[in-house]
Protein backbone atom coordinates (compact mmCIF):
# COMPACT_ATOMS: atom_id res chain seq x y z
CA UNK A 1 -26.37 -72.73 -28.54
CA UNK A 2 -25.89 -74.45 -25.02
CA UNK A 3 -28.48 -73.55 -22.52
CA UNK A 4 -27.98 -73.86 -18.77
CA UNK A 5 -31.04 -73.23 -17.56
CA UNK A 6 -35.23 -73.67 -18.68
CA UNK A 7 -37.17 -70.59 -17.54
CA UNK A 8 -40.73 -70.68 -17.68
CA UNK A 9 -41.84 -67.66 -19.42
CA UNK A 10 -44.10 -67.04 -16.48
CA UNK A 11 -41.39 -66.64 -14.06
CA UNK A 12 -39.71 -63.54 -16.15
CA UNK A 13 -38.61 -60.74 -13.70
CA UNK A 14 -36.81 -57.32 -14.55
CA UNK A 15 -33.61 -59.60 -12.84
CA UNK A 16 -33.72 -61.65 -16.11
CA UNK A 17 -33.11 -58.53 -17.89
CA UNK A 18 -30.42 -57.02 -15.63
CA UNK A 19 -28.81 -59.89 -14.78
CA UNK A 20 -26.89 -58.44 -12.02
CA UNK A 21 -23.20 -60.46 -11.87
CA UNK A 22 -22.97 -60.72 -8.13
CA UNK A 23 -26.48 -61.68 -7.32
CA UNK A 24 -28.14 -65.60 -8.79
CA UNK A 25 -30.72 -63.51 -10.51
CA UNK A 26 -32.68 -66.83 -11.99
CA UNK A 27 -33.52 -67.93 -8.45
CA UNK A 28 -35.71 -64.81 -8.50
CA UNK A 29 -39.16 -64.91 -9.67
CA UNK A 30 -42.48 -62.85 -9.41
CA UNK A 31 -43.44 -62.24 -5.38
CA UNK A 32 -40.24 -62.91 -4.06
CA UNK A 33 -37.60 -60.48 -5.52
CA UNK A 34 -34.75 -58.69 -3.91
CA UNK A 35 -35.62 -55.66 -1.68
CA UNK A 36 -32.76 -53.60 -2.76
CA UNK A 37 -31.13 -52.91 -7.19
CA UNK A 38 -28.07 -52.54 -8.58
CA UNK A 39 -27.85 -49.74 -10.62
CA UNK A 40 -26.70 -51.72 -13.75
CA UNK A 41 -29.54 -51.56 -16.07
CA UNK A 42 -30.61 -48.77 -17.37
CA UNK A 43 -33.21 -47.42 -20.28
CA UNK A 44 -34.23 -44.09 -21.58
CA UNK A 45 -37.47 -43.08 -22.28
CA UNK A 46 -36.46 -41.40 -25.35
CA UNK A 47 -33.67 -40.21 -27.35
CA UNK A 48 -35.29 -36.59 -28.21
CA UNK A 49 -38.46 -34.29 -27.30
CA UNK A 50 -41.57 -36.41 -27.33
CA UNK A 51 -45.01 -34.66 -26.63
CA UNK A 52 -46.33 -34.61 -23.57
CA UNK A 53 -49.33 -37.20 -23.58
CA UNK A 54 -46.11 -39.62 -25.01
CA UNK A 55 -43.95 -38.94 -22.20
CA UNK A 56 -46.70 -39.36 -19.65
CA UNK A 57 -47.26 -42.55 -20.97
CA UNK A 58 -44.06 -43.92 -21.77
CA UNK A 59 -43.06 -42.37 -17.57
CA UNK A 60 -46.40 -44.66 -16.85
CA UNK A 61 -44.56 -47.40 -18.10
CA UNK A 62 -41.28 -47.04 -17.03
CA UNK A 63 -42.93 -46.37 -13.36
CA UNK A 64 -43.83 -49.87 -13.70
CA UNK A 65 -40.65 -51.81 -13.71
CA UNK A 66 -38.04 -48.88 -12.42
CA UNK A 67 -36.78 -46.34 -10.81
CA UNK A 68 -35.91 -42.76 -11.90
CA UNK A 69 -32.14 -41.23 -10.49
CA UNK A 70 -32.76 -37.84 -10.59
CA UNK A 71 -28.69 -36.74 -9.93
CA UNK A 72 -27.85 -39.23 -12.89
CA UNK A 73 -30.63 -38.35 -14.96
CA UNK A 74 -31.98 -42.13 -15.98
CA UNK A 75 -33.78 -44.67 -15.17
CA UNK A 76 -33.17 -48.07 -13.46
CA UNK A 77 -34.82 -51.37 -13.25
CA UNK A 78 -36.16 -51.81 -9.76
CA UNK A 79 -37.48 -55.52 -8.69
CA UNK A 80 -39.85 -53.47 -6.39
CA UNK A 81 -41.78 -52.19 -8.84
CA UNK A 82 -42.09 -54.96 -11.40
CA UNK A 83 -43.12 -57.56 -8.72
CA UNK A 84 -46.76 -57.15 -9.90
CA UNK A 85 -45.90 -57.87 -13.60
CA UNK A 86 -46.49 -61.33 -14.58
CA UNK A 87 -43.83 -62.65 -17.25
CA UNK A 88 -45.89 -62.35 -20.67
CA UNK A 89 -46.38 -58.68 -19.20
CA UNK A 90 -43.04 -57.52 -18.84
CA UNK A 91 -41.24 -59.30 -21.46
CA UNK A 92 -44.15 -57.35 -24.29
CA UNK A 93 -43.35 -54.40 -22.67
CA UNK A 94 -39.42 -54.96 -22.78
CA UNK A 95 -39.96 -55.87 -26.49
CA UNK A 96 -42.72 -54.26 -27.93
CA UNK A 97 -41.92 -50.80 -25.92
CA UNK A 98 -39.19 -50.02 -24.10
CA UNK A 99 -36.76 -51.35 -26.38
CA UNK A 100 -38.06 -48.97 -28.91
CA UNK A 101 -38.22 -45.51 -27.02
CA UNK A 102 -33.97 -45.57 -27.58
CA UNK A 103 -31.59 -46.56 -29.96
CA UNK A 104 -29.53 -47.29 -26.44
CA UNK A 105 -32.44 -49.36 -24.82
CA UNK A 106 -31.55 -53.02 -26.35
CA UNK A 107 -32.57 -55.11 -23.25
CA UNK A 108 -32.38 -58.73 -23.70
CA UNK A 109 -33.21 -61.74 -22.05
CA UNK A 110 -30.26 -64.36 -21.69
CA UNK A 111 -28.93 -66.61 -23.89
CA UNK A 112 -28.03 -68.96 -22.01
CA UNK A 113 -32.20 -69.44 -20.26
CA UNK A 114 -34.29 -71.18 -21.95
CA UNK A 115 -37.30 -69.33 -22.20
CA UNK A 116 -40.21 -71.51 -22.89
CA UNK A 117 -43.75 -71.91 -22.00
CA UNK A 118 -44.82 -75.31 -19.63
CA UNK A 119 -48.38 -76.74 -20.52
CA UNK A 120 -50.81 -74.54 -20.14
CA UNK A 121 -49.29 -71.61 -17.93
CA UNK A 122 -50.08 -68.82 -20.45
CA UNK A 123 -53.78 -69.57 -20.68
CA UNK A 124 -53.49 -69.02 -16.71
């Protein structure tokens, strides 16, 4: 496949997973995100009752990179919040987490970004 754009790994924001249509989300990158979200993206925190040690951590979590909408009951990436979470950070906690607390949470990064480590940044 064709890709547009490289993308340090590094420079993953929650915008690479919402990828927002109206806003040039790969421009974005960790310390200098937009102020305000679209309420595009959204994830669950589970799909039925989980104990309550599991849904304080999993809320932990989801704290980190969103939002909760209390009159739509669901949660919503927030650039805000995940300004303080480097790339390797958020994109094991997309994968590795958050994609499995729902069968509805499948959040991807593009396929059209190259997502690829440059030189040393990870041992950074």
């Amino acid at each position: 496949m064709l890709k547009f754009i490289i993308r340090a790994t590094s420079k993953i924001t929650v915008c690479d997973y919402c990828r927002f249509h109206k806003r040039s989300w790969t421009k974005y990158e960790p310390g200098n995100l937009p102020s305000n979200r679209p309420e595009d993206t959204s994830f669950k925190i589970a799909d039925e009752y989980i104990e309550k040690a599991e849904f304080k951590s999993r809320t932990d979590i989801a704290k980190k990179i969103g939002s909760f909408d209390p009159e739509r009951e669901t949660w919503h990436f927030n650039p805000a919040k995940g300004s303080s979470i480097g790339g390797y950070e958020l994109k094991e906690i997309i994968d590795e987490q958050v994609n499995k607390w729902s069968k509805e949470n499948d959040l991807r990064l593009s396929d059209l970004v190259d997502y690829k480590e440059k030189g040393f940044e990870k041992l950074g």
